[in-house]
N, C-alpha and C. Protein backbone atom coordinates (compact mmCIF):
# COMPACT_ATOMS: atom_id res chain seq x y z
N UNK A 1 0.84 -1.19 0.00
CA UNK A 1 0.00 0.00 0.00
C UNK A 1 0.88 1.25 0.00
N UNK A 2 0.62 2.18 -0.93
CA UNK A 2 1.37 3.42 -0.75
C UNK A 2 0.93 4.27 0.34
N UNK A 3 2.20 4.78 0.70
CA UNK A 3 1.91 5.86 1.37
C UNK A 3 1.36 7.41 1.11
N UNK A 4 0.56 7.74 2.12
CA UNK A 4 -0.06 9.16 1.77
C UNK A 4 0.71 10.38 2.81
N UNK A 5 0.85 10.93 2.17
CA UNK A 5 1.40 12.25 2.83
C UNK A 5 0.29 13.69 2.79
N UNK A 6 0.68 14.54 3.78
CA UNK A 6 -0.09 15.78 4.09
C UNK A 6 0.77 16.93 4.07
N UNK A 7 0.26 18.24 3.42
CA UNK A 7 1.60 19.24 3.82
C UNK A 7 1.52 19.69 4.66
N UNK A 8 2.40 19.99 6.03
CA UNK A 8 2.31 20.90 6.75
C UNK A 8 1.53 22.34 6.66
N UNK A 9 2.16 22.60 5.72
CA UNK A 9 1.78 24.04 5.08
C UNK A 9 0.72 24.20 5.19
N UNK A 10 0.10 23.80 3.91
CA UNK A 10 -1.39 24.05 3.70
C UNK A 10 -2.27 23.06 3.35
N UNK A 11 -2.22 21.26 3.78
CA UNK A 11 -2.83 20.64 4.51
C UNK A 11 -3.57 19.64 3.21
N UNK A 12 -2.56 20.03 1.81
CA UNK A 12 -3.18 18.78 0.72
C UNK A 12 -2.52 17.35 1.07
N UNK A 13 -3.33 16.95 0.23
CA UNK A 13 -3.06 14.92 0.37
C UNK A 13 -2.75 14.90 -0.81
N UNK A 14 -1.46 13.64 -0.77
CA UNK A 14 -0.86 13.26 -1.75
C UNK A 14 -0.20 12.06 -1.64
N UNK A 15 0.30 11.24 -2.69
CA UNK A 15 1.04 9.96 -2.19
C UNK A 15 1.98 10.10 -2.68
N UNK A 16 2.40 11.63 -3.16
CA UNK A 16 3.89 11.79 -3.64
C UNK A 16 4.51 12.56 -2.93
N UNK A 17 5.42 12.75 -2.06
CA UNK A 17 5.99 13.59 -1.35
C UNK A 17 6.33 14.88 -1.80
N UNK A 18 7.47 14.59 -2.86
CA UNK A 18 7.70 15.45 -3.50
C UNK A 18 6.92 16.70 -4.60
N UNK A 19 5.78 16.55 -4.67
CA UNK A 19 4.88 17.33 -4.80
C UNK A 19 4.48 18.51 -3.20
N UNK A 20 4.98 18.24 -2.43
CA UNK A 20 4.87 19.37 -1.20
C UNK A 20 5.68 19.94 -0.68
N UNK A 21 5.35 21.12 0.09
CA UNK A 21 6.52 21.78 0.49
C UNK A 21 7.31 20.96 1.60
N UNK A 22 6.08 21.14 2.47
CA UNK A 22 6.44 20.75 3.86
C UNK A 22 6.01 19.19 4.14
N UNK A 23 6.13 17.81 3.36
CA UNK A 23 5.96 16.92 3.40
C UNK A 23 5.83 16.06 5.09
N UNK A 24 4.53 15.28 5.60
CA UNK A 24 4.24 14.58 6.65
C UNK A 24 3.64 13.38 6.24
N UNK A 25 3.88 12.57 7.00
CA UNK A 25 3.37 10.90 6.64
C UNK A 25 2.23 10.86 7.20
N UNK A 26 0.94 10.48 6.53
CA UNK A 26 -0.35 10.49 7.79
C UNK A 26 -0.48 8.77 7.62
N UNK A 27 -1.33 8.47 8.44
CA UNK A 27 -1.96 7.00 8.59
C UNK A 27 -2.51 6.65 7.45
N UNK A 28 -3.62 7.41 7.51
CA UNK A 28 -4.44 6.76 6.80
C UNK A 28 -5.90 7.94 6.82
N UNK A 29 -6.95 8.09 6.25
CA UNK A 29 -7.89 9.15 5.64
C UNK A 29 -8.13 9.51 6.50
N UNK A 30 -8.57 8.76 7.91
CA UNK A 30 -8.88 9.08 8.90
C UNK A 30 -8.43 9.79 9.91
N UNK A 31 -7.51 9.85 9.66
CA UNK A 31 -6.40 11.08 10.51
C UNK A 31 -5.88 12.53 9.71
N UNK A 32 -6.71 12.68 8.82
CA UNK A 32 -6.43 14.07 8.46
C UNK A 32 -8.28 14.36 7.67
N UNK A 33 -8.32 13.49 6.86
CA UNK A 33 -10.10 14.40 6.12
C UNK A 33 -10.76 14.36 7.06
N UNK A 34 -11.71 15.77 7.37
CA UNK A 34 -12.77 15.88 8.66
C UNK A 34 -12.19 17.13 9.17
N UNK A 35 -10.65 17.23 8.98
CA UNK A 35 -10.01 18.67 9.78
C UNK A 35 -9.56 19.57 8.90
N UNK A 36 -10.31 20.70 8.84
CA UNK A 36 -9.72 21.46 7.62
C UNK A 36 -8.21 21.92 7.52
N UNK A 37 -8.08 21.82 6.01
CA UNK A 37 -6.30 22.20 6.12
C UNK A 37 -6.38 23.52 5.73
N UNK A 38 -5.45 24.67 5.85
CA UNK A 38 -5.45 25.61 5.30
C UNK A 38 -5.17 25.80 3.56
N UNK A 39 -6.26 25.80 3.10
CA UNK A 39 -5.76 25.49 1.57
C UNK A 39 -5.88 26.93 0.81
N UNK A 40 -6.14 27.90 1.45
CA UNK A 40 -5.94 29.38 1.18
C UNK A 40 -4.50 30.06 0.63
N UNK A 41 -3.11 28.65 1.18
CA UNK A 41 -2.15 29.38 0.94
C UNK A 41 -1.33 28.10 0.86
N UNK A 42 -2.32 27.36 -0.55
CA UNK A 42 -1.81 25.81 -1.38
C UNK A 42 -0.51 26.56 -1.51
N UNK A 43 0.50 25.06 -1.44
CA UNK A 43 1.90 25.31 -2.01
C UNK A 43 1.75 25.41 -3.25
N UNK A 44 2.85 26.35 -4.04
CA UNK A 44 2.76 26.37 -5.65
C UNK A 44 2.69 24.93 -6.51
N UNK A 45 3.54 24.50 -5.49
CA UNK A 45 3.92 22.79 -6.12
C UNK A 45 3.13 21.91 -6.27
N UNK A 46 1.82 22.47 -5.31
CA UNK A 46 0.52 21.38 -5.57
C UNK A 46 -0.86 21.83 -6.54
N UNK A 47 -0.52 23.31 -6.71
CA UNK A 47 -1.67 23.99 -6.93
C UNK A 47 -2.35 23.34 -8.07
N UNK A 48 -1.68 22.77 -8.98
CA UNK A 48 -2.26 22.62 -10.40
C UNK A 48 -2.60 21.04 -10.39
N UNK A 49 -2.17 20.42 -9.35
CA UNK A 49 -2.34 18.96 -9.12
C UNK A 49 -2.67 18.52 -8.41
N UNK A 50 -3.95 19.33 -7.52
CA UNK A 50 -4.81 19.08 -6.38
C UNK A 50 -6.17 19.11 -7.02
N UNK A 51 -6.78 18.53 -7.73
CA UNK A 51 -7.87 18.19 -8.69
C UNK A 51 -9.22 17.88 -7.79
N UNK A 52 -9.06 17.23 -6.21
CA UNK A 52 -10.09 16.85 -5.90
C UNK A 52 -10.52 18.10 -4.29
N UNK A 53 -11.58 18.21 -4.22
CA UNK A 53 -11.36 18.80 -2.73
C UNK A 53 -13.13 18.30 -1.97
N UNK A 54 -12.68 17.87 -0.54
CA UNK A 54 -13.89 17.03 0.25
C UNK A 54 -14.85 18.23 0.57
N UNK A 55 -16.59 17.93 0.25
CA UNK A 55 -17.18 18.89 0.76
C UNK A 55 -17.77 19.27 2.42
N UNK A 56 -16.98 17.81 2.93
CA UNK A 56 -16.85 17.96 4.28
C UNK A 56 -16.13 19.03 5.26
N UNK A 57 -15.11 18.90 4.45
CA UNK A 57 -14.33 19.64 5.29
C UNK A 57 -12.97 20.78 4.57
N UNK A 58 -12.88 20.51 3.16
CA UNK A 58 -12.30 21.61 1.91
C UNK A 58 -10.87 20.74 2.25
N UNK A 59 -10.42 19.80 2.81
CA UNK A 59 -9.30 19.59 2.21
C UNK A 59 -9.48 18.59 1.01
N UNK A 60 -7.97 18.84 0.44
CA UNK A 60 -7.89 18.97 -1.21
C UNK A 60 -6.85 18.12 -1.00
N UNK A 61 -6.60 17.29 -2.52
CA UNK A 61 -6.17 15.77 -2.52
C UNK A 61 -6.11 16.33 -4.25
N UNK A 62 -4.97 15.21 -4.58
CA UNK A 62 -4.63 14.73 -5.91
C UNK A 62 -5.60 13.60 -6.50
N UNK A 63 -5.65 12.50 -5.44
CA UNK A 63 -7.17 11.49 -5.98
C UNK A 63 -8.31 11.32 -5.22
N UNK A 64 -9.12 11.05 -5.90
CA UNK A 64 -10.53 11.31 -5.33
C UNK A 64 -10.73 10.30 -4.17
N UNK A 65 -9.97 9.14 -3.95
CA UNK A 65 -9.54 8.41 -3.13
C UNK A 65 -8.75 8.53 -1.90
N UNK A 66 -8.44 9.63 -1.75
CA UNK A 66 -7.71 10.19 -0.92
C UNK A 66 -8.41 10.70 0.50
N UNK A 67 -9.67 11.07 -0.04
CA UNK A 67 -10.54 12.32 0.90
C UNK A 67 -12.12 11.55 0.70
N UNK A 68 -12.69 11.86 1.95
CA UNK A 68 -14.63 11.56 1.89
C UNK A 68 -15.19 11.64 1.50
N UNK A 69 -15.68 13.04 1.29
CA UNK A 69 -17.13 13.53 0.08
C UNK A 69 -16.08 14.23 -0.76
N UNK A 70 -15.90 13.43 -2.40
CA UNK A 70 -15.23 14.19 -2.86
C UNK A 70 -16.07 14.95 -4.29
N UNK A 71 -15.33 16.35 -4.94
CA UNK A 71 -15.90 16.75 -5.79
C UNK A 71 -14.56 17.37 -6.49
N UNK A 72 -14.60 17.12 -7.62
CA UNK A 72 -13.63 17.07 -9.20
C UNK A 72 -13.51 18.64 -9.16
N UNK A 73 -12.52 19.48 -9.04
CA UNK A 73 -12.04 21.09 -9.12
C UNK A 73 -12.14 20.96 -10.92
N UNK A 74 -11.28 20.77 -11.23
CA UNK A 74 -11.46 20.94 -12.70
C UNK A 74 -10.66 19.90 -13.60
């Protein structure tokens, strides 16, 4: 199973590290979707490759698999 990471920063999901600034290892969905991340001040590095965001709670993810209630940015 790959791992998912969270940015410090501004709180997207990803399973690529290197797509974030401030790269953190989370568990698993359950320990980060539900708590909003600050996504007001997305790293540049994710901005264009954060495609999904939960209408639970606005954090934003690369796959729709990543996060709860998800809905397609563009």
């Amino acid at each position: 199973m790959k791992k998912n990471y969270e940015c410090e920063r501004c709180g997207v999901v990803t399973d690529n590290r290197d797509h974030l600034c401030v790269p953190k290892s989370v568990d698993n969905i359950h320990s980060y979707c539900g708590f909003a991340g600050d996504v007001a001040n997305m790293c540049d590095s994710i901005r264009e490759k954060a495609a999904y965001t939960c209408v639970t709670c606005g954090r934003m993810a690369e796959k729709a698999e990543m996060i709860c209630e998800t809905i397609k940015l563009h």
